[in-house]
N, C-alpha and C. Protein backbone atom coordinates (compact mmCIF):
# COMPACT_ATOMS: atom_id res chain seq x y z
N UNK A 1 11.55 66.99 152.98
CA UNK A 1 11.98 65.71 152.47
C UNK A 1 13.50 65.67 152.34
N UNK A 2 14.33 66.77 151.85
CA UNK A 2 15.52 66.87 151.54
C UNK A 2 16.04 67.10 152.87
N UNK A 3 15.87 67.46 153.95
CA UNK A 3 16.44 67.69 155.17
C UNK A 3 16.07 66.07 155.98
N UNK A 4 15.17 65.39 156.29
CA UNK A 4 14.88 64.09 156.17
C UNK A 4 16.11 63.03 155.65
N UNK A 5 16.29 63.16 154.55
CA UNK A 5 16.88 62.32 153.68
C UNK A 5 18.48 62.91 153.84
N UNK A 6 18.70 64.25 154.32
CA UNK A 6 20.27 64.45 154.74
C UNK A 6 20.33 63.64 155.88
N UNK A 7 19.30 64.52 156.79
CA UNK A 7 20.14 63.56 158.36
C UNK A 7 20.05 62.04 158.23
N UNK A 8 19.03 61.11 157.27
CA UNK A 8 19.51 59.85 157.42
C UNK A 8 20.43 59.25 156.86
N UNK A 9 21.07 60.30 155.66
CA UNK A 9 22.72 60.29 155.27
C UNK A 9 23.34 59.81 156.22
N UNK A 10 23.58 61.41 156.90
CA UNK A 10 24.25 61.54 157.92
C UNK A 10 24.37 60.11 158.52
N UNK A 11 23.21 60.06 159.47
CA UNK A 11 23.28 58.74 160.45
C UNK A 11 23.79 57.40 159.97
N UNK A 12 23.43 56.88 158.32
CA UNK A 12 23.75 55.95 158.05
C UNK A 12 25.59 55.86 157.78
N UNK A 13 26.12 57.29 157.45
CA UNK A 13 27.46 57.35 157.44
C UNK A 13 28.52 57.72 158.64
N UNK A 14 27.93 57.84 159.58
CA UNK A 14 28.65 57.89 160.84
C UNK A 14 28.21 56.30 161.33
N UNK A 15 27.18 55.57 160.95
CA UNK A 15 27.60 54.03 161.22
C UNK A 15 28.44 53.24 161.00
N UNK A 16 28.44 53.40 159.43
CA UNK A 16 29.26 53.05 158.24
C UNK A 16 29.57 51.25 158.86
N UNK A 17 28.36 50.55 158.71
CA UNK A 17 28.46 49.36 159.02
C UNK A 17 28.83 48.54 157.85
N UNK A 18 29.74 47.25 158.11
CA UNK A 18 30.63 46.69 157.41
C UNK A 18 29.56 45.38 156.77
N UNK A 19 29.60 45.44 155.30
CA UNK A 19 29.36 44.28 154.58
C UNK A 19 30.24 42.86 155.07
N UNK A 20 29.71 41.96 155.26
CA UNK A 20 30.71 40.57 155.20
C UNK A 20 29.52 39.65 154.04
N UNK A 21 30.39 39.35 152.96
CA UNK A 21 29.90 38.77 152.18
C UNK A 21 29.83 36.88 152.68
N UNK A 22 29.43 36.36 152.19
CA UNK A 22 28.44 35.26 152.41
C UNK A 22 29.85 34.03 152.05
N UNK A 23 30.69 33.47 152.65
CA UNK A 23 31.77 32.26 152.74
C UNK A 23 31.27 30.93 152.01
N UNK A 24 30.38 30.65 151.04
CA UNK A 24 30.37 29.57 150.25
C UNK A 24 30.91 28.87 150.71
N UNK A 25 32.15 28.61 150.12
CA UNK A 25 33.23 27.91 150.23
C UNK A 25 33.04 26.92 151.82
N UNK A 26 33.39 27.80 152.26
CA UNK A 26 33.29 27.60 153.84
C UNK A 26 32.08 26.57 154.23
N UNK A 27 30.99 27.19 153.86
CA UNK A 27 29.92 26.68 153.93
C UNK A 27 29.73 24.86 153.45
N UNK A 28 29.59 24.81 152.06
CA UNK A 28 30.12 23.84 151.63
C UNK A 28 30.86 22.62 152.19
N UNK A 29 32.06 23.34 152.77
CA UNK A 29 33.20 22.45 153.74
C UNK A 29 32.49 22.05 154.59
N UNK A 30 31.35 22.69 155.78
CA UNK A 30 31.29 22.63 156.65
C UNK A 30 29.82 21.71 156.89
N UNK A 31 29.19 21.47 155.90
CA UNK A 31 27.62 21.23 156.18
C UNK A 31 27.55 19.63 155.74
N UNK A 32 28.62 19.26 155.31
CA UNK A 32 28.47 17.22 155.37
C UNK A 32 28.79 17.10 156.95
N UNK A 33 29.10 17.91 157.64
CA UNK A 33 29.32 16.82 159.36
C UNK A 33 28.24 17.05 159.70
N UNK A 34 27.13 17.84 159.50
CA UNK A 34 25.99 17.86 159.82
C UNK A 34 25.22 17.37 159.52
N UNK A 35 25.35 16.49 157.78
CA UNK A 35 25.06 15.38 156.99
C UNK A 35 25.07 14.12 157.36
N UNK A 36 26.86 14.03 158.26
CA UNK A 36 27.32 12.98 158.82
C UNK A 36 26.71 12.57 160.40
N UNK A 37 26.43 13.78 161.32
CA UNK A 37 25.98 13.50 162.09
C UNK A 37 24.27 12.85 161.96
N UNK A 38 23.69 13.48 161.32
CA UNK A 38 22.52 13.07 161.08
C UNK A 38 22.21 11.59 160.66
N UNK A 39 23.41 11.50 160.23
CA UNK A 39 23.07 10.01 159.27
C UNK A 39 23.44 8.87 160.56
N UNK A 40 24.25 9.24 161.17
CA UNK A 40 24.85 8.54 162.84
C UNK A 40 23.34 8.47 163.24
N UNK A 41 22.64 9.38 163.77
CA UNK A 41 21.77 9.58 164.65
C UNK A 41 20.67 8.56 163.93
N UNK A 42 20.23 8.94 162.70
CA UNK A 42 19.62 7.82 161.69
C UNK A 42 19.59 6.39 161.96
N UNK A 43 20.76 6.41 162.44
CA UNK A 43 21.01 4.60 162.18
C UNK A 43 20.54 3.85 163.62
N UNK A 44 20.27 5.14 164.41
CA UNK A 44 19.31 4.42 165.82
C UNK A 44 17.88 4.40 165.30
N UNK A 45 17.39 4.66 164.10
CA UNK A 45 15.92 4.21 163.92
C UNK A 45 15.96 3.57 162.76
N UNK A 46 14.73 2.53 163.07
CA UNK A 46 14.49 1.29 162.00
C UNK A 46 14.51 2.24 160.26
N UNK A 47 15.03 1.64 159.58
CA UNK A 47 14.63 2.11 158.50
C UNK A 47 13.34 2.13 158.18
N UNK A 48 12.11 1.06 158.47
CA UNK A 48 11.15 1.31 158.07
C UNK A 48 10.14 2.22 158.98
N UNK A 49 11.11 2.87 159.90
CA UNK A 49 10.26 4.21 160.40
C UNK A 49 10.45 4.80 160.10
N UNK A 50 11.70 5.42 158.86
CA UNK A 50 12.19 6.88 158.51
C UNK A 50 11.20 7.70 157.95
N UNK A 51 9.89 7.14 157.76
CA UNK A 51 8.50 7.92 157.22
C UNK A 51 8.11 8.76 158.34
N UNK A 52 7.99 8.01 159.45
CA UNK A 52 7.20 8.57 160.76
C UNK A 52 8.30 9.46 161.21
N UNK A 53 7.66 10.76 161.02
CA UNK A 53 8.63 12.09 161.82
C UNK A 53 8.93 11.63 163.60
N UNK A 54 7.96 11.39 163.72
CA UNK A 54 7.70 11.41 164.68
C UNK A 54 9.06 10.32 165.92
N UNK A 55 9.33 9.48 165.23
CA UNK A 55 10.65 8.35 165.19
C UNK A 55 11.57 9.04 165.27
N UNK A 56 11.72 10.42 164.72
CA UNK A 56 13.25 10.63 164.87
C UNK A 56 13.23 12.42 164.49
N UNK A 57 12.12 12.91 164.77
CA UNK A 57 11.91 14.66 164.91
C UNK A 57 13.19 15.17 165.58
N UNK A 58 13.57 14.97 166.85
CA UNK A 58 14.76 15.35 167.34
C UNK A 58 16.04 15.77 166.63
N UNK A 59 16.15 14.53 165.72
CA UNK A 59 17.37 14.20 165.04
C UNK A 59 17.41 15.47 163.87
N UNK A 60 16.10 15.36 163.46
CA UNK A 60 16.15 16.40 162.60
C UNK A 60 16.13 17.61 162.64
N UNK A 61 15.48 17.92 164.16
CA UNK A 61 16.13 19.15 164.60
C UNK A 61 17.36 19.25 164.60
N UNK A 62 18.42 18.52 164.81
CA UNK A 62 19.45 18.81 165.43
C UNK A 62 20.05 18.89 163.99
N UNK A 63 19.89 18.81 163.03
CA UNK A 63 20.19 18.45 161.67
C UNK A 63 19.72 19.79 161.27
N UNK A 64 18.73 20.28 161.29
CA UNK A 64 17.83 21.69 160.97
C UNK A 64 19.01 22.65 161.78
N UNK A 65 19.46 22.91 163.08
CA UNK A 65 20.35 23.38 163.82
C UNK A 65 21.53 23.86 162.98
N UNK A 66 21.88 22.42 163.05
CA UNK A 66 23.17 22.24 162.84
C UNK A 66 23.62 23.18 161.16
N UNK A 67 22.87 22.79 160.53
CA UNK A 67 22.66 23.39 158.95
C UNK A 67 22.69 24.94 159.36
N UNK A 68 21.86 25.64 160.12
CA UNK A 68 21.38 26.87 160.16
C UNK A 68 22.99 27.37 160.77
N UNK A 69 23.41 27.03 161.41
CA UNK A 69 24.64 27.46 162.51
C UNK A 69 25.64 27.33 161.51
N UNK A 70 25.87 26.56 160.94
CA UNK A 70 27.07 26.39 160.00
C UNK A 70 26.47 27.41 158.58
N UNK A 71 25.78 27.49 158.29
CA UNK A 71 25.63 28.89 157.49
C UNK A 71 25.71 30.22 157.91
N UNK A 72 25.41 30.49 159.08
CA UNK A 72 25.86 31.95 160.16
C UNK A 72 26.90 31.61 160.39
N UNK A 73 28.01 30.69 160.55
CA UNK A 73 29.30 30.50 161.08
C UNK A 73 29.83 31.23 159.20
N UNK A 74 29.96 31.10 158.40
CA UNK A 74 29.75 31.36 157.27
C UNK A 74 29.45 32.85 156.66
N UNK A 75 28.60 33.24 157.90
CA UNK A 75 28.24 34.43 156.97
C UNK A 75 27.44 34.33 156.37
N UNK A 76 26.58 33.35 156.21
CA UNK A 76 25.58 33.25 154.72
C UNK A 76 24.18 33.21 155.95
N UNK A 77 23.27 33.69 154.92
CA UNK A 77 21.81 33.63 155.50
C UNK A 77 21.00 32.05 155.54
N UNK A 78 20.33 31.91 156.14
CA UNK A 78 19.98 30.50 156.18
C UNK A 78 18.06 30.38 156.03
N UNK A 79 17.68 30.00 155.23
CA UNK A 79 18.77 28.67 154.55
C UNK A 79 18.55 29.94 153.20
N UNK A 80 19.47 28.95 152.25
CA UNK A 80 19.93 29.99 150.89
C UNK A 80 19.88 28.67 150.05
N UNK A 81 20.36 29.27 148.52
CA UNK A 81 20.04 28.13 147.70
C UNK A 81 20.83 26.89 148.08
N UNK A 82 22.03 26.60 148.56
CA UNK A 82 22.99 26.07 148.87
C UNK A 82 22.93 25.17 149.67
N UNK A 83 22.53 25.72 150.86
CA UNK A 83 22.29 24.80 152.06
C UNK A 83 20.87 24.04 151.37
N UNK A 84 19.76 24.88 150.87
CA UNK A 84 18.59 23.90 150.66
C UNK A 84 18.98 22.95 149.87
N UNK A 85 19.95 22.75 148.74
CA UNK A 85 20.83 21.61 147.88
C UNK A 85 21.15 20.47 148.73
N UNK A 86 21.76 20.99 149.49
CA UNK A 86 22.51 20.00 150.64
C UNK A 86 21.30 19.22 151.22
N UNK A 87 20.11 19.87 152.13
CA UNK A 87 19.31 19.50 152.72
C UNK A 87 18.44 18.64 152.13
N UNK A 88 18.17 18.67 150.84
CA UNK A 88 17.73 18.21 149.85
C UNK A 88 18.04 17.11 149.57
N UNK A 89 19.79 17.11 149.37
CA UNK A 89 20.10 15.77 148.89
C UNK A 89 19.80 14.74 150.20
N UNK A 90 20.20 14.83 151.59
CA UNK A 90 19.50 14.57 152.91
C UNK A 90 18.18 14.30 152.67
N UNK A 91 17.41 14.65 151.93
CA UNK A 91 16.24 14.37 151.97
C UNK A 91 15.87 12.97 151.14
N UNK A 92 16.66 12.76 150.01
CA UNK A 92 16.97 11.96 148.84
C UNK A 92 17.42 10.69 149.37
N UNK A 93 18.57 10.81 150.05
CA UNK A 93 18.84 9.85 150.90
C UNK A 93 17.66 9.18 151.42
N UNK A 94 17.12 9.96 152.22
CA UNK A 94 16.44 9.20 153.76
C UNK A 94 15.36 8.95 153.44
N UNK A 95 14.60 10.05 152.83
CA UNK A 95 13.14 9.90 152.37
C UNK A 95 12.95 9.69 151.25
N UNK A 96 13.47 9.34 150.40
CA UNK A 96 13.11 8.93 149.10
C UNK A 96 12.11 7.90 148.90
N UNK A 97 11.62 6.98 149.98
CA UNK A 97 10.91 6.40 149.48
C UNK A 97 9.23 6.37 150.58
N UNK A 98 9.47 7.79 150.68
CA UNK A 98 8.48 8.51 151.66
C UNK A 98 7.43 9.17 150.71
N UNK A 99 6.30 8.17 150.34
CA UNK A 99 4.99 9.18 149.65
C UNK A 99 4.02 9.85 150.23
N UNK A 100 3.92 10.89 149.77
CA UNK A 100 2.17 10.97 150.62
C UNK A 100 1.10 10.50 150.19
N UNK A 101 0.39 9.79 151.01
CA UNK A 101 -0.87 9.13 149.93
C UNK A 101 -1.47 10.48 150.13
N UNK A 102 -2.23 10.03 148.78
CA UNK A 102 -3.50 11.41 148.39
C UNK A 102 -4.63 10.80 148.96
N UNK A 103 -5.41 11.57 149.64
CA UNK A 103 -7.04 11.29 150.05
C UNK A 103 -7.60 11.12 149.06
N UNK A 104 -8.68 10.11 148.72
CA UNK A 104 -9.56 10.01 147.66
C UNK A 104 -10.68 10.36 148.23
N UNK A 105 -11.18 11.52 147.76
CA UNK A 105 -12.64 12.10 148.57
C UNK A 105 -13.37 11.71 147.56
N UNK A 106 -15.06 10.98 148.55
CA UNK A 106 -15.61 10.25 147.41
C UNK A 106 -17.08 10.94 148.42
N UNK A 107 -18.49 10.96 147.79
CA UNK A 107 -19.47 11.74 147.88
C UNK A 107 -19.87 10.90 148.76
N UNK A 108 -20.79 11.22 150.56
CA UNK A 108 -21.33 9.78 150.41
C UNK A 108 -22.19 9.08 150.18
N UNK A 109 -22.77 8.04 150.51
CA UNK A 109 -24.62 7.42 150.16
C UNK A 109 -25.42 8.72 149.58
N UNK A 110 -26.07 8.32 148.63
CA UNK A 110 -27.08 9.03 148.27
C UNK A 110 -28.24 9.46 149.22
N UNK A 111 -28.58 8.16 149.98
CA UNK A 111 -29.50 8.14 151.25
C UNK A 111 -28.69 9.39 152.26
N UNK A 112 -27.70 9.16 153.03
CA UNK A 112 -26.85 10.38 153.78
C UNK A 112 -26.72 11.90 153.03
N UNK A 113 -26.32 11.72 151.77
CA UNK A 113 -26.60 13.08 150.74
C UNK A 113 -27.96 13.77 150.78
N UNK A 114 -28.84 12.83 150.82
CA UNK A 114 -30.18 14.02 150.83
C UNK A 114 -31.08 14.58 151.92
N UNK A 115 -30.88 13.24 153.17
CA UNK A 115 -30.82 13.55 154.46
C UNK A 115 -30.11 14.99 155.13
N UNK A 116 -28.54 14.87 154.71
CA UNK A 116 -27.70 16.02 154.69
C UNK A 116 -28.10 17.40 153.90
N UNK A 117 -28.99 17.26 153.12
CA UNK A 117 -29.52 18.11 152.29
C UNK A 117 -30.75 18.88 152.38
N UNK A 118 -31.68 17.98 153.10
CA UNK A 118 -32.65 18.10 153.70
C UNK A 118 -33.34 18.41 154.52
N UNK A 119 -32.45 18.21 155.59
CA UNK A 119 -32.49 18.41 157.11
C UNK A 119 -32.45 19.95 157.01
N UNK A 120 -31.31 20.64 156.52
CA UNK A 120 -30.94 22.04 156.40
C UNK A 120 -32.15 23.24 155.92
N UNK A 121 -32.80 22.51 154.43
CA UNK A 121 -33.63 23.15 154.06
C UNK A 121 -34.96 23.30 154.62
N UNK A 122 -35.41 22.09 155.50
CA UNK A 122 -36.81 21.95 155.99
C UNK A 122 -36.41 22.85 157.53
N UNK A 123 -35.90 23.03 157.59
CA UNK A 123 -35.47 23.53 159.44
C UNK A 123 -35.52 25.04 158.57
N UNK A 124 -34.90 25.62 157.72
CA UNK A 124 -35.19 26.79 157.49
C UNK A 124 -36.49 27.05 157.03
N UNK A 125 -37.40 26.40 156.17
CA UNK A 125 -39.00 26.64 155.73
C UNK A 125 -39.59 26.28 157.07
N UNK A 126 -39.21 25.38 157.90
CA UNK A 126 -39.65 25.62 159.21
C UNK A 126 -40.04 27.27 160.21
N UNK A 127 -38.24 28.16 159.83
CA UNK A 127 -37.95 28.76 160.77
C UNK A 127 -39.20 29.88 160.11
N UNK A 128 -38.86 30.05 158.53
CA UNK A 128 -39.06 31.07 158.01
C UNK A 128 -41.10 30.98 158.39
N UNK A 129 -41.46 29.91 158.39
CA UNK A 129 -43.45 29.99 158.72
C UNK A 129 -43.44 30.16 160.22
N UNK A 130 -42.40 29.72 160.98
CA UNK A 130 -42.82 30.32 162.84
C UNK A 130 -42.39 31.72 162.57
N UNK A 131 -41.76 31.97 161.80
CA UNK A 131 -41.76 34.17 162.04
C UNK A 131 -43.01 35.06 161.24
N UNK A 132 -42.90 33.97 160.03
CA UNK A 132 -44.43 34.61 159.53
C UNK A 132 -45.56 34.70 160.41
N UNK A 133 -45.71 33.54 161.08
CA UNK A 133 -46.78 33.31 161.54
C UNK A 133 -47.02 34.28 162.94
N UNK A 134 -46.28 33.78 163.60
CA UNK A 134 -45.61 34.95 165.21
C UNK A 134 -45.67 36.43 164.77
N UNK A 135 -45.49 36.95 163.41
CA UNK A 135 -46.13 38.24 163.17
C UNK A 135 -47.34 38.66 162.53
N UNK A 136 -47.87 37.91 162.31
CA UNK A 136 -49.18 37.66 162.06
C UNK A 136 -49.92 37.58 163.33
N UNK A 137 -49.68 37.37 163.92
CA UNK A 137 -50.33 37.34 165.33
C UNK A 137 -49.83 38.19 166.51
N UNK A 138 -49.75 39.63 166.11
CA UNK A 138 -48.96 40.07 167.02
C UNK A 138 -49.69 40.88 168.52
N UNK A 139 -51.01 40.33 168.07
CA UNK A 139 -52.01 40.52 169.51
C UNK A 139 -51.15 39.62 170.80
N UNK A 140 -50.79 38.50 170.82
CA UNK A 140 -50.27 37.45 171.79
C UNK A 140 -49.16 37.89 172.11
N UNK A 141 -48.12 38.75 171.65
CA UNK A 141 -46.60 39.33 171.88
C UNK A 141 -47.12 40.84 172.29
């Protein structure tokens, strides 16, 4: 274990690979043109499609991109608390008035409920008297 744990000394100190800490700052500066572009690209779809992804997925890739690249330009890992702030407020903007409806799951007909209920159980008291029976009779097999 101790000879193990020298040579990966060793190896990790003849790498001796360099920390670069994470440019905030930088970051910060840099992630409203990606705000700004997005919001450009935005304004080619109706507002009352900004629900449907589907209207403008592209854009938001390029917005998803753009965010990720300007945090590696940075130094910083993506996404981090920072950028998700940013993306967030982007989200506030555009979708704010984007709900999801909730499904209301409701039981159905009573008539369909026991049918559905029924069907299952009689097909098995079915299955279970053709095997009784088929071994009960095992002169014919």
């Amino acid at each position: 274990l101790f000879l193990v744990n020298g040579l990966m000394t060793l190896g990790f100190a003849g790498a001796r690979q360099q920390t670069v800490l994470c440019n905030e700052s930088l970051m910060l500066e840099k992630l409203p043109a990606c705000g700004k572009s997005f919001e450009e690209m935005m304004k080619k779809v109706d507002s009352k499609k900004w629900c449907n992804l589907t209207e403008f997925i592209m854009y938001y890739d390029n917005f998803t991109q753009c965010t990720e690249r300007e945090a590696n330009n940075a130094s910083c890992f993506w996404p981090n608390p920072l950028a998700e702030g940013f993306i967030t407020g982007i989200h506030k903007q555009f979708f704010s008035n984007c709900s999801s409806e909730k499904v209301h799951w409701e039981d159905p007909p009573d008539e369909i409920l026991i049918t559905l209920i029924l069907i299952p159980v009689m097909l098995t008291c079915a299955m279970i008297t053709l095997v009784v029976w088929c071994s009960k009779r095992s002169d014919i097999l």
